[in-house]
N, C-alpha and C. Protein backbone atom coordinates (compact mmCIF):
# COMPACT_ATOMS: atom_id res chain seq x y z
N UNK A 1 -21.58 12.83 -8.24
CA UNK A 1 -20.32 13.43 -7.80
C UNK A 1 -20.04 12.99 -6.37
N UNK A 2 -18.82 12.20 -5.89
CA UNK A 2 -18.53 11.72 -4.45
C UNK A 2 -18.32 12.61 -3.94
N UNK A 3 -17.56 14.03 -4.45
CA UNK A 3 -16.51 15.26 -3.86
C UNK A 3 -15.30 14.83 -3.62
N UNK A 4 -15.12 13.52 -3.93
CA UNK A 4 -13.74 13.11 -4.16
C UNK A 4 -12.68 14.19 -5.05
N UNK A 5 -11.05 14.01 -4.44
CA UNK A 5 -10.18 15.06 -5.40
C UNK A 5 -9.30 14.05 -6.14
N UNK A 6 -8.89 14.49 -6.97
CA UNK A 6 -8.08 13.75 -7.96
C UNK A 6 -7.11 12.43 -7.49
N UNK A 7 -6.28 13.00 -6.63
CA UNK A 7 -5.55 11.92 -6.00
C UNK A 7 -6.44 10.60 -5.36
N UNK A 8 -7.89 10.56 -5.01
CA UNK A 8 -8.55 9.84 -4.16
C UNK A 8 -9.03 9.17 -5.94
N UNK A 9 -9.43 9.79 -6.55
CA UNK A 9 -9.74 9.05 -8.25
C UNK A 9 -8.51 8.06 -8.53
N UNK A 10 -7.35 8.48 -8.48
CA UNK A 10 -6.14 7.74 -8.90
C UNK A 10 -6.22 6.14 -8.07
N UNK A 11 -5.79 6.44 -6.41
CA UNK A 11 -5.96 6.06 -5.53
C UNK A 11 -7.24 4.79 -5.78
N UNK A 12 -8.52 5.07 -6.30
CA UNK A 12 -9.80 4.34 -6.45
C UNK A 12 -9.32 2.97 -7.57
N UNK A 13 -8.52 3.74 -8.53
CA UNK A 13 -7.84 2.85 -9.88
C UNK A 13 -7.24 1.82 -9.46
N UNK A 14 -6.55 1.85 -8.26
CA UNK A 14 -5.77 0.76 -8.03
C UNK A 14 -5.91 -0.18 -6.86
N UNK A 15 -6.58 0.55 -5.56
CA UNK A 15 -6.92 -0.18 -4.63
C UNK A 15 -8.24 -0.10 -4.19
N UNK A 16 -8.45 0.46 -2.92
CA UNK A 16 -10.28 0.99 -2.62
C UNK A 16 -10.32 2.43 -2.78
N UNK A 17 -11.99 2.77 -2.66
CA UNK A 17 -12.18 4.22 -2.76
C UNK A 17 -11.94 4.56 -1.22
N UNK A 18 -10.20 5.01 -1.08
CA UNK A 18 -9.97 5.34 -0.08
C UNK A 18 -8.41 6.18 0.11
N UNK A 19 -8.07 6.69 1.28
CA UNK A 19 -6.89 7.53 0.62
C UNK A 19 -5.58 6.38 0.14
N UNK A 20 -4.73 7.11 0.42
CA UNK A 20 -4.04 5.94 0.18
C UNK A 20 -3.06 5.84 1.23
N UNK A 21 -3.32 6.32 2.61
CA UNK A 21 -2.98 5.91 3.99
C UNK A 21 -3.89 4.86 4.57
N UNK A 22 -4.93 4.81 3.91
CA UNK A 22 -5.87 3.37 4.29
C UNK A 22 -5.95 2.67 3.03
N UNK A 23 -5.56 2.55 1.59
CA UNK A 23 -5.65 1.76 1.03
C UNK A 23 -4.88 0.16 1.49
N UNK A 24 -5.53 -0.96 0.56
CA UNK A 24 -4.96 -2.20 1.12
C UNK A 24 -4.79 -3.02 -0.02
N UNK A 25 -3.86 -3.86 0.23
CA UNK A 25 -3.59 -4.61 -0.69
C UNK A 25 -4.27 -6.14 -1.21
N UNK A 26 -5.65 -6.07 -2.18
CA UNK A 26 -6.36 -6.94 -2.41
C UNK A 26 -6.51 -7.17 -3.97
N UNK A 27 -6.56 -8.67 -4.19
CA UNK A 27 -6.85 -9.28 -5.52
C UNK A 27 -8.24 -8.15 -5.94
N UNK A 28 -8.24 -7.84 -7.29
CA UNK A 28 -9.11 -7.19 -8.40
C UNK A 28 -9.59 -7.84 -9.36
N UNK A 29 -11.37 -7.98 -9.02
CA UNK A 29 -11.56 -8.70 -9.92
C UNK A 29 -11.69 -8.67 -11.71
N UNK A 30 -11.33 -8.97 -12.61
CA UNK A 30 -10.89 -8.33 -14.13
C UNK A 30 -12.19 -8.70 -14.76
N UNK A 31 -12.10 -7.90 -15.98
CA UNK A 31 -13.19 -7.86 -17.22
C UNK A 31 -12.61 -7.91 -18.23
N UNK A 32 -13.21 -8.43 -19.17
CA UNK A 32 -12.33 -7.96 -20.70
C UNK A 32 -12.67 -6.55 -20.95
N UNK A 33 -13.51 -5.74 -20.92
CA UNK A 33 -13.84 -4.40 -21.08
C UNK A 33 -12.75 -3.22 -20.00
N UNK A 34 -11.90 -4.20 -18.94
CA UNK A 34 -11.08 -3.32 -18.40
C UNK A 34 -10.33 -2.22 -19.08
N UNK A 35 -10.48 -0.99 -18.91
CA UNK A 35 -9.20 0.06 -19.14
C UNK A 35 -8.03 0.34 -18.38
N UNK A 36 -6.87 0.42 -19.02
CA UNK A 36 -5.92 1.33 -17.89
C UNK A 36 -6.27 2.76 -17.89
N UNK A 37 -6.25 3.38 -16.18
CA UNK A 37 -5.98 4.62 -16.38
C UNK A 37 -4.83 5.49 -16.58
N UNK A 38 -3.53 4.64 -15.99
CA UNK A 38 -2.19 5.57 -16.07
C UNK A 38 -1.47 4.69 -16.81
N UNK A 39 -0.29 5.00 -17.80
CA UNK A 39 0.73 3.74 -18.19
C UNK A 39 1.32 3.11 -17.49
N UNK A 40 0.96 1.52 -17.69
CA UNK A 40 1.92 0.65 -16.84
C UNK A 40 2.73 -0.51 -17.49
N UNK A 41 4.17 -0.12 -16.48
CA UNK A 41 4.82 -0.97 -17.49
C UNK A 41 5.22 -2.59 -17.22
N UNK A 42 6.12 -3.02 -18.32
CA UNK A 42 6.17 -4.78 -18.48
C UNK A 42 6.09 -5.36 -17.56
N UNK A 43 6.90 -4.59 -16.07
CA UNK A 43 6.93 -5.24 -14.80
C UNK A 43 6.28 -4.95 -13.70
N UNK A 44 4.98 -3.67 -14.19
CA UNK A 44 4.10 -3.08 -13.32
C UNK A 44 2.79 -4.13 -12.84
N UNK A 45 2.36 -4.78 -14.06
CA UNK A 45 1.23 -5.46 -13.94
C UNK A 45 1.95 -7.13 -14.55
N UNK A 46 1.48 -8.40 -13.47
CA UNK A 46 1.39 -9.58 -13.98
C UNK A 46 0.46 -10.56 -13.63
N UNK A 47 0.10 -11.38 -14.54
CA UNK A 47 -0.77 -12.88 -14.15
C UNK A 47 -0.71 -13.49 -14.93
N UNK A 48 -1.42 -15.02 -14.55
CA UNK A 48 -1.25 -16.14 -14.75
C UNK A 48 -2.60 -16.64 -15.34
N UNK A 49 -3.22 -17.42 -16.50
CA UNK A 49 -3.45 -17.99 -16.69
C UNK A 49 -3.93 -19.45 -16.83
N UNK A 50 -5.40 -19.57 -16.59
CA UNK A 50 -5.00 -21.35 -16.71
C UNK A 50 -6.43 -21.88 -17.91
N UNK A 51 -5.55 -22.71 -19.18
CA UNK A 51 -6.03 -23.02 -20.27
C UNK A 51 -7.38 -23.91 -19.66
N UNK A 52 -8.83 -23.47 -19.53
CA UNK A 52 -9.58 -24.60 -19.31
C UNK A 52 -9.88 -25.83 -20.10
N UNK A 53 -8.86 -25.87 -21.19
CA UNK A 53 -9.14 -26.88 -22.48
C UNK A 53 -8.04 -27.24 -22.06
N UNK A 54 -7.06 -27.45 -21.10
CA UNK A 54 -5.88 -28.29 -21.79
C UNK A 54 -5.52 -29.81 -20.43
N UNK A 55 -4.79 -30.56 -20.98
CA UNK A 55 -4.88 -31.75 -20.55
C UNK A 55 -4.66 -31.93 -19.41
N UNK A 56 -3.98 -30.85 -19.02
CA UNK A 56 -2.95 -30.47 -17.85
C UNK A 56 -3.31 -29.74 -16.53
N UNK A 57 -4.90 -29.18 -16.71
CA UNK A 57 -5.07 -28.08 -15.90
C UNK A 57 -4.88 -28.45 -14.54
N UNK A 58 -4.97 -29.82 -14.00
CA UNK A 58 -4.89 -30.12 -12.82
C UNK A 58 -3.11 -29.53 -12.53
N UNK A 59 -2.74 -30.30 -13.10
CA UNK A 59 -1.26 -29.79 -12.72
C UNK A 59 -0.62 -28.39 -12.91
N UNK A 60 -1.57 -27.69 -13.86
CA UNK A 60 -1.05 -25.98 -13.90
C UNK A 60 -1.66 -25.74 -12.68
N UNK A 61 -3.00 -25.84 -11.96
CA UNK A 61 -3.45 -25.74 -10.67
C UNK A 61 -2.48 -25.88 -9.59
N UNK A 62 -1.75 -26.79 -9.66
CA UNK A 62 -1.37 -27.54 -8.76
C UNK A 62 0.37 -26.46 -8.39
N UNK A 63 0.23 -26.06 -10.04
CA UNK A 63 1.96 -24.97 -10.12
C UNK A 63 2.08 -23.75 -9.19
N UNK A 64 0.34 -23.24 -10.21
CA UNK A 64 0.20 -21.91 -9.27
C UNK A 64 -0.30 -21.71 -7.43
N UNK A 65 -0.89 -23.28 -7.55
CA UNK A 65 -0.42 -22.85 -5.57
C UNK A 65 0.65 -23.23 -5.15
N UNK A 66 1.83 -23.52 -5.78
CA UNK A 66 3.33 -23.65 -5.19
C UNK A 66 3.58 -22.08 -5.52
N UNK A 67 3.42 -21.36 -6.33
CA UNK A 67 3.73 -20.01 -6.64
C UNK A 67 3.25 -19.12 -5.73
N UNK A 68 1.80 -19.10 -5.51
CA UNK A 68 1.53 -18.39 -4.76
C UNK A 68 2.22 -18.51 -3.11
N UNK A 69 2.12 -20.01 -3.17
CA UNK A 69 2.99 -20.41 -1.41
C UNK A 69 4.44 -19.87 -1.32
N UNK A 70 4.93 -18.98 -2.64
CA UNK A 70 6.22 -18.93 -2.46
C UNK A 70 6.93 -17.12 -2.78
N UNK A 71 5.29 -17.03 -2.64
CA UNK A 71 5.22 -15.05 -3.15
C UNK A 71 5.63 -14.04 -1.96
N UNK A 72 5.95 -13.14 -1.89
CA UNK A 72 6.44 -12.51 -1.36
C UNK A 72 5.08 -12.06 0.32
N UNK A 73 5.53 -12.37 1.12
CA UNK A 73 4.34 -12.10 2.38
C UNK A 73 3.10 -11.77 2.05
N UNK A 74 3.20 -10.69 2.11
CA UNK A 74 1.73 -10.23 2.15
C UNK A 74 0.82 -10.29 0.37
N UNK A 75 1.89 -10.70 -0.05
CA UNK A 75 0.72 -11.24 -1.56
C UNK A 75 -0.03 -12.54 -1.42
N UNK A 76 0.72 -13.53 -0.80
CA UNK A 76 0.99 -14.66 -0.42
C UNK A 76 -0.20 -14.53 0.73
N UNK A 77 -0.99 -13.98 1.36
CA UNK A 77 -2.10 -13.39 2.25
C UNK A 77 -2.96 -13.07 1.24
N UNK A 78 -2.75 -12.39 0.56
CA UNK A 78 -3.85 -11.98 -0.08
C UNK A 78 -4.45 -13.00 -1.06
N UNK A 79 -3.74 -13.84 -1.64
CA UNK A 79 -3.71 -14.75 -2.92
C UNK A 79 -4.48 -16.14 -1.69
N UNK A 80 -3.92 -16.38 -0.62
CA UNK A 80 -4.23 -17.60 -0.32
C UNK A 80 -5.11 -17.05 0.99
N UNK A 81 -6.69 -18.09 1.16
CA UNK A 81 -7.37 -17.70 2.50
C UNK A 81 -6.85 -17.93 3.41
N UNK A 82 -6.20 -19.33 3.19
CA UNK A 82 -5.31 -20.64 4.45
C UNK A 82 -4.40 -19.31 5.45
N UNK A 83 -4.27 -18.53 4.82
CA UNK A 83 -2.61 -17.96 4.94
C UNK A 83 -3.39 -16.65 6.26
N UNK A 84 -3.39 -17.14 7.44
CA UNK A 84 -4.45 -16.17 8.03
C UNK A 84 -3.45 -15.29 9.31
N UNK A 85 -2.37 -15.44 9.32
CA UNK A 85 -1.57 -15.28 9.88
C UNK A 85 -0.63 -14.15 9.93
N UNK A 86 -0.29 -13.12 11.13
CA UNK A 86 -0.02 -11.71 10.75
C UNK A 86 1.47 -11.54 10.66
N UNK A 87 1.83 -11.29 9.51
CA UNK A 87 2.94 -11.06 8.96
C UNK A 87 4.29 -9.97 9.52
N UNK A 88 4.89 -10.80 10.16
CA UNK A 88 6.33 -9.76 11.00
C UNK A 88 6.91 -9.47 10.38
N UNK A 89 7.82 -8.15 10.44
CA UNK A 89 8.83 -7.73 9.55
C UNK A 89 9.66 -8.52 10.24
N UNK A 90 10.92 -9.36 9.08
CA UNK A 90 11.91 -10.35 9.59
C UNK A 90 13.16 -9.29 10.47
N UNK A 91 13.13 -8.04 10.27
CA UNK A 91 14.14 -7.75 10.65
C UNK A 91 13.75 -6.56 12.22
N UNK A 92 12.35 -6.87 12.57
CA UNK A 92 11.87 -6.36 14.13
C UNK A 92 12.70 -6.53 14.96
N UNK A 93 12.83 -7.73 15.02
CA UNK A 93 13.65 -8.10 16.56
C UNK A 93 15.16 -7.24 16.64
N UNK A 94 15.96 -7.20 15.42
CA UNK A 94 16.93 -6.72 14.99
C UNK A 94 16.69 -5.00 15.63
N UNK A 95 15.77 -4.46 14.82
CA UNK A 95 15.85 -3.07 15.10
C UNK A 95 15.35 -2.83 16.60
N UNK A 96 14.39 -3.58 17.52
CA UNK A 96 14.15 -3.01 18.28
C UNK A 96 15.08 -3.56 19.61
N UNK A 97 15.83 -4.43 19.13
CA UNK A 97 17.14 -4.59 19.90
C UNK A 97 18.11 -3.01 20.39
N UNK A 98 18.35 -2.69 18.57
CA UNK A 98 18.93 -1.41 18.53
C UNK A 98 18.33 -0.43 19.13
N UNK A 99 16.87 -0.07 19.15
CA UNK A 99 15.89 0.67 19.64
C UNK A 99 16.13 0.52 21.48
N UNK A 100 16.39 -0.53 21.77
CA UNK A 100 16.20 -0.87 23.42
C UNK A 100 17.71 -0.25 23.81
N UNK A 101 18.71 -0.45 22.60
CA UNK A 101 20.07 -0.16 23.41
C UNK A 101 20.40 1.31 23.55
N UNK A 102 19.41 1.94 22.26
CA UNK A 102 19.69 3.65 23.13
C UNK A 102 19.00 3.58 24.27
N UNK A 103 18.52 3.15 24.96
CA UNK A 103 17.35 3.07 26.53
C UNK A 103 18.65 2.60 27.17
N UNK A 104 19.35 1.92 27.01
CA UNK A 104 20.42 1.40 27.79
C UNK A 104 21.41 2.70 28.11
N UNK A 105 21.90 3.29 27.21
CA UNK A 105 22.71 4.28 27.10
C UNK A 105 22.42 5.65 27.52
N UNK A 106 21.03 6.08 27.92
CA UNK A 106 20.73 6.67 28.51
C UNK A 106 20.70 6.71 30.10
N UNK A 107 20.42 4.92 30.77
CA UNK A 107 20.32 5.19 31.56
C UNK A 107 21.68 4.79 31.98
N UNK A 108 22.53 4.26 31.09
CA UNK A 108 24.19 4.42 32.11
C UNK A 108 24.38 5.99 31.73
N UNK A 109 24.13 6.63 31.31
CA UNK A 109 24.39 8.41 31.30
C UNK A 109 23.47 8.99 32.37
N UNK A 110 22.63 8.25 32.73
CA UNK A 110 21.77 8.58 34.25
C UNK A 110 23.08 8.60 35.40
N UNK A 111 23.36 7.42 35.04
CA UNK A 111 24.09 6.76 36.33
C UNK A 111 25.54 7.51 36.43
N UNK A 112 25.89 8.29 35.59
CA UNK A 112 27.09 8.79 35.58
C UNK A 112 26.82 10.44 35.99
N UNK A 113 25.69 10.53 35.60
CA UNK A 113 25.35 12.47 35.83
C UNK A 113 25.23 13.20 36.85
N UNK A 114 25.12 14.31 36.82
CA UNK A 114 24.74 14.73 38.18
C UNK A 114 23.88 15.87 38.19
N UNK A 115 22.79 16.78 38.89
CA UNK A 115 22.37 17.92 38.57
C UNK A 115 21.60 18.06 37.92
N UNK A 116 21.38 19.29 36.74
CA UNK A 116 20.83 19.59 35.45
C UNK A 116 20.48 18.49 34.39
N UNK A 117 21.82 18.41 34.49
CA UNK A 117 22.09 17.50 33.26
C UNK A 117 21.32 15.90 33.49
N UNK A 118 21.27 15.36 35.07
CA UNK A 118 20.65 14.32 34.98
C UNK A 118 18.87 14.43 34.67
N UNK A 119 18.95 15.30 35.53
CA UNK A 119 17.31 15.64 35.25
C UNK A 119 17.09 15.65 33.57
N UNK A 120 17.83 16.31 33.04
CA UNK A 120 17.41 15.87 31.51
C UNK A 120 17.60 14.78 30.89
N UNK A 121 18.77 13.83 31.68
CA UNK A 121 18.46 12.77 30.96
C UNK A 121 17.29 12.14 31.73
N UNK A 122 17.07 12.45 32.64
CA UNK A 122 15.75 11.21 33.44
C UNK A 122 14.33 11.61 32.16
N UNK A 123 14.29 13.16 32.12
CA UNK A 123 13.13 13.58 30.95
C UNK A 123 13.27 12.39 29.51
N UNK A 124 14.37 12.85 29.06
CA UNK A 124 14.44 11.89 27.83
C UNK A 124 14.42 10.86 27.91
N UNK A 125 14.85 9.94 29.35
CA UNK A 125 14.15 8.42 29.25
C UNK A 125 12.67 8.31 29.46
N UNK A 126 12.18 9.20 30.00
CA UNK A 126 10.66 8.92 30.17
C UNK A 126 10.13 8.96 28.62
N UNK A 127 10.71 10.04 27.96
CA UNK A 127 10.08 10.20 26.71
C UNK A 127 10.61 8.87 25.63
N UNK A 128 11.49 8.31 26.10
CA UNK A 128 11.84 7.14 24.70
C UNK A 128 11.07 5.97 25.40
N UNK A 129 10.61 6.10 26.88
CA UNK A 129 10.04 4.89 27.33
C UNK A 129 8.83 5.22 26.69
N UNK A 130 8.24 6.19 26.34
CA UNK A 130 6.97 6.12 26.11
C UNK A 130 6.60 5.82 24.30
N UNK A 131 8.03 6.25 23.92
CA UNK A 131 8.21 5.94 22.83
C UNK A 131 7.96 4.43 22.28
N UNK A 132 8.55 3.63 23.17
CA UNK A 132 8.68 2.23 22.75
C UNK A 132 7.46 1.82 22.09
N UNK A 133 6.53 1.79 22.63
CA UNK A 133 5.33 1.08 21.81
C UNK A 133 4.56 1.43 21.09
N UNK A 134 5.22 3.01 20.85
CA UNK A 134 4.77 3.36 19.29
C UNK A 134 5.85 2.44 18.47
N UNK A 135 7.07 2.58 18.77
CA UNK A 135 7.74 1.64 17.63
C UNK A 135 7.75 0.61 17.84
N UNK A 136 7.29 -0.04 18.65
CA UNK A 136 7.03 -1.34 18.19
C UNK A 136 5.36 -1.40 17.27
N UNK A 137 4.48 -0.77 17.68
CA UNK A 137 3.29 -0.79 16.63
C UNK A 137 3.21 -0.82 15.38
N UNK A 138 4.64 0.51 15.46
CA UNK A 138 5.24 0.52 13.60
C UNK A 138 5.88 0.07 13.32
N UNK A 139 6.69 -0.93 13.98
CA UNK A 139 7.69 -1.93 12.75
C UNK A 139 7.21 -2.99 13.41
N UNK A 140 6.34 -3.17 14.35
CA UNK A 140 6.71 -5.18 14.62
C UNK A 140 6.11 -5.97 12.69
N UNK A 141 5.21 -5.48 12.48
CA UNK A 141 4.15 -6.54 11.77
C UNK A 141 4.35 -5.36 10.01
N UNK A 142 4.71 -6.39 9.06
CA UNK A 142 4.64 -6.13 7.39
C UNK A 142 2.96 -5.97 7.37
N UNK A 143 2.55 -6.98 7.65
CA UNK A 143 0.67 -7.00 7.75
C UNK A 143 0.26 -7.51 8.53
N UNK A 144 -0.37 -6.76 9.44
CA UNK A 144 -0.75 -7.34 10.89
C UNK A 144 -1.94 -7.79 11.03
N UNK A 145 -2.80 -8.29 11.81
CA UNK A 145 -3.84 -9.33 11.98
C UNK A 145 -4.89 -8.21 11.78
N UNK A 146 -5.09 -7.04 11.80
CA UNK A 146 -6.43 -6.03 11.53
C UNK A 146 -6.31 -6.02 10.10
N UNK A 147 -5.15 -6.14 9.06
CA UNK A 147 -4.80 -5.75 7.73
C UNK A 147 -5.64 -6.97 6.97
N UNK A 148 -5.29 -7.96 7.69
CA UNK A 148 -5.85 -9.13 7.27
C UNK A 148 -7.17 -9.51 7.32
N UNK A 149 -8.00 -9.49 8.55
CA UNK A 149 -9.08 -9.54 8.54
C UNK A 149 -10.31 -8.23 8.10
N UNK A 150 -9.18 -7.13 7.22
CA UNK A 150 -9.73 -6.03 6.42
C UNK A 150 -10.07 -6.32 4.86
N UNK A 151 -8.75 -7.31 4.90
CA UNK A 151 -8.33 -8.03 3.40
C UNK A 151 -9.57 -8.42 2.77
N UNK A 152 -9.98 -9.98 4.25
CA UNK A 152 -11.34 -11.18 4.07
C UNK A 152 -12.21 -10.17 3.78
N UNK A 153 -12.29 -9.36 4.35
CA UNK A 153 -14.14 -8.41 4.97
C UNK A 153 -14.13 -8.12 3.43
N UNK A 154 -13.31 -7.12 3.11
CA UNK A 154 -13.60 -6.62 1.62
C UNK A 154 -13.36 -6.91 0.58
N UNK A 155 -12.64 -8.12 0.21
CA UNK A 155 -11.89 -9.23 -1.17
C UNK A 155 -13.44 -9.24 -1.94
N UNK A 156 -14.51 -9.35 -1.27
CA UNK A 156 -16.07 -10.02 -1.70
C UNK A 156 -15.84 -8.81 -2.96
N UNK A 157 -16.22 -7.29 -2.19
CA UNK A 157 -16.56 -6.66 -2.91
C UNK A 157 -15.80 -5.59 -3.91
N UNK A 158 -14.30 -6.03 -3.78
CA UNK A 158 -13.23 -5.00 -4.81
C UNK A 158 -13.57 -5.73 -6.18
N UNK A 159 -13.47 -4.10 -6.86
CA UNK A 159 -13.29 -4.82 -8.39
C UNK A 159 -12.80 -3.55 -8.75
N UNK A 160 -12.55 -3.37 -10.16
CA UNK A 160 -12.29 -2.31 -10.82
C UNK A 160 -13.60 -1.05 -10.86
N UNK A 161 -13.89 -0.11 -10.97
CA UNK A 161 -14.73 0.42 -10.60
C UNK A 161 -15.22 0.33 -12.00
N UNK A 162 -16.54 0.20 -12.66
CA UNK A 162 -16.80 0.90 -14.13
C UNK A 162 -16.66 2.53 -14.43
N UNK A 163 -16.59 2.88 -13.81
CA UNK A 163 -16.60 4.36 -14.35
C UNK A 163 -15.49 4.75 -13.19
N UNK A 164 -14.36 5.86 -13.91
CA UNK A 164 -13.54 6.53 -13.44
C UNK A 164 -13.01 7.53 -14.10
N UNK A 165 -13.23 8.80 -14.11
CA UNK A 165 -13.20 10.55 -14.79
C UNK A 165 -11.47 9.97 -15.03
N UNK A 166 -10.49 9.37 -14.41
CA UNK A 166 -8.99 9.28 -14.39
C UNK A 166 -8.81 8.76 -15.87
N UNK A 167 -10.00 7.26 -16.21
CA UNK A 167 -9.58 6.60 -17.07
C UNK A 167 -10.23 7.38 -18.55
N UNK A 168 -10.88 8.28 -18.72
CA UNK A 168 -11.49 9.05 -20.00
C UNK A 168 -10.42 10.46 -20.03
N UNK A 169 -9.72 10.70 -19.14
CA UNK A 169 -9.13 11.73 -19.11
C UNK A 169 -7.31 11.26 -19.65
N UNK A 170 -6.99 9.99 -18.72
CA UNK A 170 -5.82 9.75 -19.70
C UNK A 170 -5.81 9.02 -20.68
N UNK A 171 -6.89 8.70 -22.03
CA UNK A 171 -7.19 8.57 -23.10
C UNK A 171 -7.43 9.95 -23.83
N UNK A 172 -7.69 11.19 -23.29
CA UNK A 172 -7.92 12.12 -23.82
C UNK A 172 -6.68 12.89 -24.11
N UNK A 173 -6.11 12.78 -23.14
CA UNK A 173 -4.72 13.74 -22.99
C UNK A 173 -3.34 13.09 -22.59
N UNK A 174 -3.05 11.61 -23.05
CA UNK A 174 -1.78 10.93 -22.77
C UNK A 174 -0.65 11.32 -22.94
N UNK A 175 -0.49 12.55 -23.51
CA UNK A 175 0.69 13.02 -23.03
C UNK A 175 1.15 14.50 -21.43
N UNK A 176 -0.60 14.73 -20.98
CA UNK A 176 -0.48 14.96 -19.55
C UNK A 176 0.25 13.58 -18.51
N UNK A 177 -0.25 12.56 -18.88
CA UNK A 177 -0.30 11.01 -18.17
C UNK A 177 1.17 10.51 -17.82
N UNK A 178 1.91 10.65 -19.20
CA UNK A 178 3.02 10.83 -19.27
C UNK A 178 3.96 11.50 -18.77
N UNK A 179 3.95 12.63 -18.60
CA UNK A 179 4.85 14.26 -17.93
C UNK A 179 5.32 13.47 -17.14
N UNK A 180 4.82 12.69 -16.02
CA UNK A 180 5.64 12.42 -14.70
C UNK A 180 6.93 11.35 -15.31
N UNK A 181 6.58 10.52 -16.53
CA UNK A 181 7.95 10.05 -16.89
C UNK A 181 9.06 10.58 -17.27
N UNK A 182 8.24 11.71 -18.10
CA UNK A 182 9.23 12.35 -19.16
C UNK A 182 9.45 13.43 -18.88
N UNK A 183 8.99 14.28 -17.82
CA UNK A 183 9.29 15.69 -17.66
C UNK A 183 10.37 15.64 -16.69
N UNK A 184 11.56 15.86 -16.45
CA UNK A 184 12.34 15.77 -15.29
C UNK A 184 12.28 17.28 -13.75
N UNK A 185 11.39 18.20 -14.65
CA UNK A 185 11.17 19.31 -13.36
C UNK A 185 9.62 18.73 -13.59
N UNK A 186 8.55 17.92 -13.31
CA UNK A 186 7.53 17.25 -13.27
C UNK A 186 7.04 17.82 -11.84
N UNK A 187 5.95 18.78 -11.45
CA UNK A 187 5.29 19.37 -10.71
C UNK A 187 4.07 18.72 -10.00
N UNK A 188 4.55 18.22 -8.89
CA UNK A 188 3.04 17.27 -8.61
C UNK A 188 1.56 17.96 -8.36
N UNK A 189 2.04 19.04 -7.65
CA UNK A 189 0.75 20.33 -7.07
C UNK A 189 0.40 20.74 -8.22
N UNK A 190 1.11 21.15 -9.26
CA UNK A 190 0.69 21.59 -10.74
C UNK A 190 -0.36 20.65 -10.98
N UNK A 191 0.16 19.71 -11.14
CA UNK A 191 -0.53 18.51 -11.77
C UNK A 191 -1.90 18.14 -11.35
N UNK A 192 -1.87 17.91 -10.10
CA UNK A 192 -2.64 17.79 -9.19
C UNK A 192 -3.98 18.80 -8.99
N UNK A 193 -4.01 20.20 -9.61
CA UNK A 193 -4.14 21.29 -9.59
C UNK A 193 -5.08 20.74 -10.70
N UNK A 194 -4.46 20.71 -11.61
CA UNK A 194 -4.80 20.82 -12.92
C UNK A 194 -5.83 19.49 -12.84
N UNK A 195 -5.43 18.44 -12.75
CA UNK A 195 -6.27 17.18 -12.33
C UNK A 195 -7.60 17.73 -12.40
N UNK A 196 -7.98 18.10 -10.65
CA UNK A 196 -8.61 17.73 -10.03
C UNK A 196 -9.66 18.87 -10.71
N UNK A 197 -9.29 19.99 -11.38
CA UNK A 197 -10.45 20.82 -12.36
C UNK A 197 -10.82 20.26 -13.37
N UNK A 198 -10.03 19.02 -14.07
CA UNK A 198 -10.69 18.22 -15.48
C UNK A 198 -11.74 16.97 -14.72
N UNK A 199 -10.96 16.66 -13.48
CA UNK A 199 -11.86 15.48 -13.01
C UNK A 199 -13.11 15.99 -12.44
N UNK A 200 -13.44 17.53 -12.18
CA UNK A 200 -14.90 17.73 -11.68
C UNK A 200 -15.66 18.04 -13.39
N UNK A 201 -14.98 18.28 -14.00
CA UNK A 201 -15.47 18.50 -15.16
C UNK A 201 -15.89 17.23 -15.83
N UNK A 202 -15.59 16.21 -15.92
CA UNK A 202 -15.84 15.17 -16.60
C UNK A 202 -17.07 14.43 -15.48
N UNK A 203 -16.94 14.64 -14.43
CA UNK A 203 -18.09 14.24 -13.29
C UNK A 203 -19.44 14.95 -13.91
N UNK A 204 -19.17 16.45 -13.80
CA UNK A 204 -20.47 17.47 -14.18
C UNK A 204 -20.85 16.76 -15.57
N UNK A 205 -20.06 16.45 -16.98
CA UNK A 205 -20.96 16.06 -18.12
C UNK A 205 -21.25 15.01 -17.79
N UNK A 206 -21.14 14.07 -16.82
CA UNK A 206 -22.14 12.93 -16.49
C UNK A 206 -23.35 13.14 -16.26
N UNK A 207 -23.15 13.80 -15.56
CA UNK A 207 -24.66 14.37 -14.32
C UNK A 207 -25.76 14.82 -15.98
């Protein structure tokens, strides 16, 4: 038993055993014995193939690293080692333009005030100055150079886990699994509730 709660089981299914404010986005290595734990659909899960019998494999090789060179950022990191480089959101410069011009507008409302009222604006520029480099921390980078060299460190050792209480439980009861599609008043705390008493239960008949 980890003492893990349900959401951190879900969470384990798809990325690391971790929440999913630190999960990361890394290749999984497959089995034929793989299970799904939740339904996923036509456009949830994809890959590629390459025939080791066929005449061609050099050149299907040759397809899928133009594909991968042409995937969306940070897959395109994860898929390729070469690719070591920390990924900017294209539209940073844009917002923190906008971000710098309320700083502007404050301080021509400095320059116009008088009294009370300036003193509060001098407060609120100190506070958006201090602001700045939290937002820039949070929007400069899609995947920034720590995301990446988190990627390398742990790519070795992700795989699917063999055992997960998530994946015997939505084989048991697929139409709990379901509710969140099909129920439209769909209760997450309910759910969640309910979870996390079948998932210590299926832990305990291990033991």
């Amino acid at each position: 038993d980890t003492g893990w709660d349900a959401p951190q089981w879900l969470t384990y299914q798809y990325y690391l055993p971790a929440l999913v404010d630190k999960a990361d986005y890394l290749l999984l290595r497959l089995h034929k014995d793989n299970a799904l734990a939740l339904p996923v659909g036509a456009e949830d899960f994809r890959y590629l193939v390459i025939n080791p019998y066929s005449k061609n494999m050099q050149a299907a090789v040759q397809l899928l690293k133009g594909v991968a060179q042409r995937m969306e950022g940070y897959i395109g990191i994860v898929m390729d080692k070469t690719m070591d480089e920390a990924l900017e959101n294209p539209e940073f410069q844009q917002m923190l333009a906008a971000f710098d011009g309320q700083g502007e507008q404050l301080r021509s409302a400095i320059a116009a005030a008088q009294g009370a009222e300036k003193r509060n604006l001098e407060e609120a520029l100190k506070a958006f100055e201090a602001d700045r480099e939290a937002f820039i921390s949070m929007n400069q980078y899609i995947f920034d150079a720590e995301a990446v060299a988190r990627a390398r460190q742990l790519a070795p050792s992700a795989c699917i886990p063999a055992f997960n209480p998530i994946w015997q439980l939505a084989r048991q009861y697929p139409d709990m699994f379901e509710e969140y599609r099909t129920n439209p008043h769909f209760d997450v705390d309910q759910f969640l509730t309910r979870l996390n008493g079948m998932v210590a239960t299926a832990l305990a008949e291990r033991q």
